[in-house]
C-alpha atoms as a PDB file:
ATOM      1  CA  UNK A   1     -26.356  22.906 -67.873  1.00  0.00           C
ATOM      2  CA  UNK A   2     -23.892  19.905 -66.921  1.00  0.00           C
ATOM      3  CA  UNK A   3     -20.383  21.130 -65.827  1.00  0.00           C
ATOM      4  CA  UNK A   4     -17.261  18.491 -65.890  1.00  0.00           C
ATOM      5  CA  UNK A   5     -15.459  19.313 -62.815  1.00  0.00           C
ATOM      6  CA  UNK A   6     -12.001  18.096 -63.918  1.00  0.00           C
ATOM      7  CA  UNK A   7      -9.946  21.038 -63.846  1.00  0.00           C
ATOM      8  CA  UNK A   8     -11.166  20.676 -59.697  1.00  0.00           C
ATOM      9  CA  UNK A   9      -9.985  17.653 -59.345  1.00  0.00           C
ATOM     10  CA  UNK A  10      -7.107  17.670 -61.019  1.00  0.00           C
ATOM     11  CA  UNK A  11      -6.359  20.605 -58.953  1.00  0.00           C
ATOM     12  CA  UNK A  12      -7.304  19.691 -55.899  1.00  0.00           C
ATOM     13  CA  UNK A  13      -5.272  16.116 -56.265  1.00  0.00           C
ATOM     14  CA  UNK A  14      -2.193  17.551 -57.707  1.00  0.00           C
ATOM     15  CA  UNK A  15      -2.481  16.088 -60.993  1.00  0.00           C
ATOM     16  CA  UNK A  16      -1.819  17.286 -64.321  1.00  0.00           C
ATOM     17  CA  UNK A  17      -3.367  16.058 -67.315  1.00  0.00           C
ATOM     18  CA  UNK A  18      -0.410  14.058 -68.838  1.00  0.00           C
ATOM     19  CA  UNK A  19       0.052  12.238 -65.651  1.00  0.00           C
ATOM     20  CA  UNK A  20      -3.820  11.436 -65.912  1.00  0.00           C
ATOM     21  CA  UNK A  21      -3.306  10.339 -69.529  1.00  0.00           C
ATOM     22  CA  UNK A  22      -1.070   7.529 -68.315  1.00  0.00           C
ATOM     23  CA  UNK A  23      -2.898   6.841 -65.652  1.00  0.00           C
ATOM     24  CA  UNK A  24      -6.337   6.309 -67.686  1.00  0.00           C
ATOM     25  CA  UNK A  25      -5.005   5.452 -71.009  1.00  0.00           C
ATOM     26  CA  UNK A  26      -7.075   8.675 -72.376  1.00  0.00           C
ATOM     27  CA  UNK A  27      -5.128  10.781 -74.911  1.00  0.00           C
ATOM     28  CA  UNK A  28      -3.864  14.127 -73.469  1.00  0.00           C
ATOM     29  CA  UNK A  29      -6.527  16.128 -76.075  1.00  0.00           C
ATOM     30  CA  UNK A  30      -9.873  14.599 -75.191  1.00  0.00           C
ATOM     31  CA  UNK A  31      -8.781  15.239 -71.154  1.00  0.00           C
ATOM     32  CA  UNK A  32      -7.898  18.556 -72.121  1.00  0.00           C
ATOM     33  CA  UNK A  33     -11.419  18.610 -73.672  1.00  0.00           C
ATOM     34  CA  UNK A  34     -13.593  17.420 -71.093  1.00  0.00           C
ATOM     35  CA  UNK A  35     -11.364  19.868 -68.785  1.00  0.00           C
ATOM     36  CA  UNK A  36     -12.142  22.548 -70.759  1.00  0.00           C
ATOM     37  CA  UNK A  37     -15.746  21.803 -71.034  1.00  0.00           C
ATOM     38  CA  UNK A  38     -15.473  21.721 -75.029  1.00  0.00           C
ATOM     39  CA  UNK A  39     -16.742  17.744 -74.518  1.00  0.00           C
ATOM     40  CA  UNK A  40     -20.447  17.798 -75.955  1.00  0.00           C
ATOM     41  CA  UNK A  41     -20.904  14.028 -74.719  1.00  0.00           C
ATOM     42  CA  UNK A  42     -19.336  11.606 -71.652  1.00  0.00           C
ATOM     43  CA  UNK A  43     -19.119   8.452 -72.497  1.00  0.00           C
ATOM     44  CA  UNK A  44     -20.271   6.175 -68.974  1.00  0.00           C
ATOM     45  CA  UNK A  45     -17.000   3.833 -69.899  1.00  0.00           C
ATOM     46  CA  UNK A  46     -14.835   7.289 -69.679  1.00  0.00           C
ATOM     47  CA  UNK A  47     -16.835   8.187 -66.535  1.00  0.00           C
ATOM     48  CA  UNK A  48     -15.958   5.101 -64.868  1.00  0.00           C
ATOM     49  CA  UNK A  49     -12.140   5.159 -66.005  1.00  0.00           C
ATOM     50  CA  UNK A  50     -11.530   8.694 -64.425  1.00  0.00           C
ATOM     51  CA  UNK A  51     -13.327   7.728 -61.377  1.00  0.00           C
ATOM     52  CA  UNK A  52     -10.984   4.693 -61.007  1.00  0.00           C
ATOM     53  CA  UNK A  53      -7.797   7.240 -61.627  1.00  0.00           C
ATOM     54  CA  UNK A  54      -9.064  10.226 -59.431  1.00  0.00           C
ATOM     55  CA  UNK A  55     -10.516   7.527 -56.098  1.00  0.00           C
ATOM     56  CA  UNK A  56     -13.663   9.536 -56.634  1.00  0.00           C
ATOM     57  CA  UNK A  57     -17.528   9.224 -57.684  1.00  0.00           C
ATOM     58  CA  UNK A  58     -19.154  10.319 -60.302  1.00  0.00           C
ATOM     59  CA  UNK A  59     -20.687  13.331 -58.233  1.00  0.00           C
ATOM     60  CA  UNK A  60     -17.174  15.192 -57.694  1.00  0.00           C
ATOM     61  CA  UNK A  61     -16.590  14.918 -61.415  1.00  0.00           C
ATOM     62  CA  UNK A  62     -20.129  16.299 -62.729  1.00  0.00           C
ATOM     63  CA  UNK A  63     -22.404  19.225 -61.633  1.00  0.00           C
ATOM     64  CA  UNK A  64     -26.111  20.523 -62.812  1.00  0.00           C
ATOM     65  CA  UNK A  65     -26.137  24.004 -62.543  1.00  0.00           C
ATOM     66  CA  UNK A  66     -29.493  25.580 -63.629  1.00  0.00           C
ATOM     67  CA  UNK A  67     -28.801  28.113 -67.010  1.00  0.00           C
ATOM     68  CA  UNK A  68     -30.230  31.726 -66.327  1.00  0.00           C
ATOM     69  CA  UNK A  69     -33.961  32.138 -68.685  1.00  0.00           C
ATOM     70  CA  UNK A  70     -33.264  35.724 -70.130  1.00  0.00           C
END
């Protein structure tokens, strides 16, 4: 499973999500989306435009975390 580490970020930079809406030019709802991992797909143009926000890489944003097999 992929996990969007946004909430993180934005945590650990002292952001909140309308300051990175005007930062980015993304609307308030899809950030609140990806933070709240409701986003189904990242689009590699998004990807780049929060790294360029945030000063980070794409590896502080995203995680693979293995799903349990029950």
């Amino acid at each position: 499973m992929i996990k969007l580490k946004l909430a993180e970020v934005l945590a650990r930079k002292r952001l909140s999500i309308v300051e990175l809406s005007d930062r980015t030019g993304l609307s308030v709802r899809d950030l609140e989306i990806l933070r709240d991992q409701q986003a189904l797909a990242l689009r590699l143009r998004t990807l780049d435009c929060l790294c360029r926000a945030l000063g980070c890489q794409p590896g502080d944003l995203i995680e693979y975390a293995a799903e349990d097999s029950e």
